[in-house]
C-alpha atoms as a PDB file:
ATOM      1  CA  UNK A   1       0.000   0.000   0.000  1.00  0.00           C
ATOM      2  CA  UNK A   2       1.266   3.340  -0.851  1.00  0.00           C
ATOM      3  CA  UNK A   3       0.180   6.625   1.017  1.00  0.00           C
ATOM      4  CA  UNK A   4      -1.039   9.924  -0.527  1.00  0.00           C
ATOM      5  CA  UNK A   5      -3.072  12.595   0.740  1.00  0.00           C
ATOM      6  CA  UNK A   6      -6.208  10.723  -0.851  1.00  0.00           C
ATOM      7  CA  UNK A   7      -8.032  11.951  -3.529  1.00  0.00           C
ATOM      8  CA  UNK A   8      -6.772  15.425  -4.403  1.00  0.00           C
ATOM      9  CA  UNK A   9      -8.168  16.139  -8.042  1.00  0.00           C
ATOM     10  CA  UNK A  10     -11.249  15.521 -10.777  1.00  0.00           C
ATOM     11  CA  UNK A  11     -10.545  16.834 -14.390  1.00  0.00           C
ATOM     12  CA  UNK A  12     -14.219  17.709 -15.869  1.00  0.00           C
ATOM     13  CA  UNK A  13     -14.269  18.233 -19.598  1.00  0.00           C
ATOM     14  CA  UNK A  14     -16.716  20.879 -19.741  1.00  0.00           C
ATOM     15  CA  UNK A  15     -18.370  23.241 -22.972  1.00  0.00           C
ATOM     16  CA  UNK A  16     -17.582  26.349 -21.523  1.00  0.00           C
ATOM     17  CA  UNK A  17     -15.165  27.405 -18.794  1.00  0.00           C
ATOM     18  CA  UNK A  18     -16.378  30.612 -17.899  1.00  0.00           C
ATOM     19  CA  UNK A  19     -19.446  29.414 -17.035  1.00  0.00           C
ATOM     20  CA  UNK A  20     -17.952  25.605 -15.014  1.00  0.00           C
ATOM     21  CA  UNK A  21     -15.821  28.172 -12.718  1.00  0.00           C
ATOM     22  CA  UNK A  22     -18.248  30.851 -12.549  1.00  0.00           C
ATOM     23  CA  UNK A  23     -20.874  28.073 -11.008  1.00  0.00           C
ATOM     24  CA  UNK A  24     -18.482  25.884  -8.542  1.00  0.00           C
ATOM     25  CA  UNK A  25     -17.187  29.546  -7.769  1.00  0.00           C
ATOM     26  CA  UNK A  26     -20.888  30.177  -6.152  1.00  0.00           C
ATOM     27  CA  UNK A  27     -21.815  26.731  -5.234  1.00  0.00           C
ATOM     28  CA  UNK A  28     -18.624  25.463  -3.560  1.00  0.00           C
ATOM     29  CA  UNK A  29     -16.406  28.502  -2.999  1.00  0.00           C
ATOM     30  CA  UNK A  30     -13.403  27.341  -5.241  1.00  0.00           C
ATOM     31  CA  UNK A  31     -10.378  29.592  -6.112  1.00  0.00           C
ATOM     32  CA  UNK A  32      -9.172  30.232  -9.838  1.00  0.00           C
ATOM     33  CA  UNK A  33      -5.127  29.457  -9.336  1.00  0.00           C
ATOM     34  CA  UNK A  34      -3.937  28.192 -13.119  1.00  0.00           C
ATOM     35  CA  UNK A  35      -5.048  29.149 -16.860  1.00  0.00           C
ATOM     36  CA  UNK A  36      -4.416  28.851 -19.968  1.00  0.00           C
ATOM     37  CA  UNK A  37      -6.049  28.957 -23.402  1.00  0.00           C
ATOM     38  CA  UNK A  38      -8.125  25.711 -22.967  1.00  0.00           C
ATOM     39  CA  UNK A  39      -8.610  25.344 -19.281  1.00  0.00           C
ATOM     40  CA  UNK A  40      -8.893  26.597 -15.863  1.00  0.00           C
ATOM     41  CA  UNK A  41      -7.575  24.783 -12.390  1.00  0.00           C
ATOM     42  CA  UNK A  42      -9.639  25.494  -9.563  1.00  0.00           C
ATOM     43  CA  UNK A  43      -8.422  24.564  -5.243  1.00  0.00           C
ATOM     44  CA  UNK A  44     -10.980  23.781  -2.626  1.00  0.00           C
ATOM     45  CA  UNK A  45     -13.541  23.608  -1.043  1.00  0.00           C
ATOM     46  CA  UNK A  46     -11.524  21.190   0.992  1.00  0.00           C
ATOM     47  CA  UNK A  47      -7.474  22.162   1.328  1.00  0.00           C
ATOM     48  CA  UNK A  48      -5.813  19.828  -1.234  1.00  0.00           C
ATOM     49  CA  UNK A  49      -9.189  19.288  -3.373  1.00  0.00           C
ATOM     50  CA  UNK A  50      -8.100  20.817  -7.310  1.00  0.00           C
ATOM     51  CA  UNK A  51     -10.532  20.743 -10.031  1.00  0.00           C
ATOM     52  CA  UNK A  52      -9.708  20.966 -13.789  1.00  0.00           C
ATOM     53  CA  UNK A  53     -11.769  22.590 -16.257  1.00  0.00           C
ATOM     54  CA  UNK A  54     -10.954  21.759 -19.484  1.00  0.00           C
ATOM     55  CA  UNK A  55     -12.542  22.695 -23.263  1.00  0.00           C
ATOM     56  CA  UNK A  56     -13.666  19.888 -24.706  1.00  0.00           C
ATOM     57  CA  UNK A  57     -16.513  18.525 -27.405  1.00  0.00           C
ATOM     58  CA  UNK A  58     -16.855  15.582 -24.974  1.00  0.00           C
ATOM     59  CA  UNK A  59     -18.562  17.954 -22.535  1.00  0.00           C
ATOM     60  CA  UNK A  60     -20.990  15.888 -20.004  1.00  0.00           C
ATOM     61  CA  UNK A  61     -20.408  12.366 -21.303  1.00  0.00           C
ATOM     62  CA  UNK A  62     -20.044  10.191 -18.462  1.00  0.00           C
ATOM     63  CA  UNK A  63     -17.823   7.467 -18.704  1.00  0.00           C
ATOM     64  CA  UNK A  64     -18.445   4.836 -16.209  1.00  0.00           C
ATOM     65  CA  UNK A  65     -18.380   7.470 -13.569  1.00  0.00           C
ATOM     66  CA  UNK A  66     -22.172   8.308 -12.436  1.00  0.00           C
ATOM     67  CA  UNK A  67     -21.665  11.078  -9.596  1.00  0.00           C
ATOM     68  CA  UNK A  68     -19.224  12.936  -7.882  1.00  0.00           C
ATOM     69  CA  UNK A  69     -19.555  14.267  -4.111  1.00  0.00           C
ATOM     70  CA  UNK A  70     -19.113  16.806  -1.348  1.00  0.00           C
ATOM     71  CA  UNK A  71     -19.265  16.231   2.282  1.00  0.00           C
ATOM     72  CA  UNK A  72     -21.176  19.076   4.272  1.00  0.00           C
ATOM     73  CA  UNK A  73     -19.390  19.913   7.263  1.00  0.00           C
ATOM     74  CA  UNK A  74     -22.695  19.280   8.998  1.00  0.00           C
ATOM     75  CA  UNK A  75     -26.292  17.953   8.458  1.00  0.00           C
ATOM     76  CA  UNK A  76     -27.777  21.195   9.112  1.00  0.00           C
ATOM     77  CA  UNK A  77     -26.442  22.543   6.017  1.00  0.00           C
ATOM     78  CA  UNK A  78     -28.383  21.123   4.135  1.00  0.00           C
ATOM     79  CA  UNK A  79     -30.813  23.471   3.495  1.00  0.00           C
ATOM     80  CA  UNK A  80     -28.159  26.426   2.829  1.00  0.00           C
ATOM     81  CA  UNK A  81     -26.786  23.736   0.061  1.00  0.00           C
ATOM     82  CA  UNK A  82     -29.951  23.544  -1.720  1.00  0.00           C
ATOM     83  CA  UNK A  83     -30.446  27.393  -1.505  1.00  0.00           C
ATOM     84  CA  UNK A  84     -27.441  27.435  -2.743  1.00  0.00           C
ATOM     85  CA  UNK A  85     -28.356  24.946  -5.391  1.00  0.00           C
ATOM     86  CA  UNK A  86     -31.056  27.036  -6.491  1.00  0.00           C
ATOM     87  CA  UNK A  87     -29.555  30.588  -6.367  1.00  0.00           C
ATOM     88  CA  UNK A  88     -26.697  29.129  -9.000  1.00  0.00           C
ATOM     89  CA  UNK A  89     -29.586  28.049 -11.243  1.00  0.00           C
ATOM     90  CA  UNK A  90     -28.464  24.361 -11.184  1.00  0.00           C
ATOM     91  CA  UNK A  91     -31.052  21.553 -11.890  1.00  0.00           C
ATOM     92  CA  UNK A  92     -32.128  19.665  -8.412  1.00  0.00           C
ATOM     93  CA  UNK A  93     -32.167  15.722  -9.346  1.00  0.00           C
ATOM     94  CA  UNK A  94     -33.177  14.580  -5.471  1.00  0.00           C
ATOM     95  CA  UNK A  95     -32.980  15.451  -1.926  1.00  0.00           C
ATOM     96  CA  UNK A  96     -34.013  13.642   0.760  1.00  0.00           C
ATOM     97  CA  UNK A  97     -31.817  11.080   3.577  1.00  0.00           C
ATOM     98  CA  UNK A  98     -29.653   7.921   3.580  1.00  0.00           C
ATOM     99  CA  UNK A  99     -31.014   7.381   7.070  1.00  0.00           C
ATOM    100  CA  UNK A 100     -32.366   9.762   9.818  1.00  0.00           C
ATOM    101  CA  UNK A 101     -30.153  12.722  10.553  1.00  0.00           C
ATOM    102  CA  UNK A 102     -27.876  11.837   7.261  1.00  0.00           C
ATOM    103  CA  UNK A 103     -29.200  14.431   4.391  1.00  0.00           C
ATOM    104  CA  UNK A 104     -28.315  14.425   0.865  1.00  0.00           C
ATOM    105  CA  UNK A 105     -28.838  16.173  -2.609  1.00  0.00           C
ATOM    106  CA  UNK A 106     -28.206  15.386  -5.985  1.00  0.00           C
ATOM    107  CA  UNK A 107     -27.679  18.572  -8.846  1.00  0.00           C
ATOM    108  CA  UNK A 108     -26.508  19.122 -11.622  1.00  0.00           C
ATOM    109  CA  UNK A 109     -23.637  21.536 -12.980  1.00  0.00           C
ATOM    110  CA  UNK A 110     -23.930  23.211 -16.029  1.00  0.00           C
ATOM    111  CA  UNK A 111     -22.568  20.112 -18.429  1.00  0.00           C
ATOM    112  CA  UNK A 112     -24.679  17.921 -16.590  1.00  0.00           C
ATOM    113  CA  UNK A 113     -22.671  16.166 -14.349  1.00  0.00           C
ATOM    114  CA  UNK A 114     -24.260  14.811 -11.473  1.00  0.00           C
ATOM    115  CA  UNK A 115     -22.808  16.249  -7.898  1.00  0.00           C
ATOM    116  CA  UNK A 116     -23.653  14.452  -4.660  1.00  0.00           C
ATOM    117  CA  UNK A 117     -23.947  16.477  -1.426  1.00  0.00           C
ATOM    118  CA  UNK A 118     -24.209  14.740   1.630  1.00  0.00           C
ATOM    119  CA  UNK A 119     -23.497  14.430   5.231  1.00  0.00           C
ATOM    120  CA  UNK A 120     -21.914  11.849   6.858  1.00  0.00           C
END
């Protein structure tokens, strides 16, 4: 077994990059820290999480990977994450709870790709 910090980074082909940042920007807080002509590296929310952005026809296509998720620091933020949800204009798939006191919400970003929210 080998150790790492877990994790650290997604690369989303996405249709327009502006618009990818501009939304995880609102929804999850991220921070712009490396561009160039055909994409955009985001950090956070958590403190070694990166995101890639890049340009690409293959926008939204899944390929054998059906969600991706963020942990809430706590169930009662639930409710702020599907304000949140709402106020970036992104399409609400499912709310609802694994089990009592263990929330969760499905959305969509902007290419479609299905984000998990959840609290654990």
């Amino acid at each position: 077994m080998i150790k790492t910090h877990g994790l650290t980074h997604i690369n989303l082909e996405v249709s327009d990059i502006d618009v990818s940042l501009r939304f995880y920007q609102e929804m999850f807080g991220v921070k712009e820290y490396f561009r160039d002509e055909n994409s955009v590296q985001v950090v956070g929310p958590g403190k070694k999480d990166v995101i890639a952005f890049v340009k690409s026809e293959k926008a939204g296509r899944c390929g054998g990977i059906s969600h991706f998720g963020f942990r809430l620091m706590s169930a009662s933020d639930i409710g702020h994450a599907i304000d949140s949800a709402k106020a970036v204009g992104a399409e609400i798939i499912k709310t609802g709870e694994f089990s009592p006191g263990y929330p969760y919400l499905y959305i969509l970003d902007p290419d479609g790709y299905e984000i998990e929210i959840w609290y654990e």
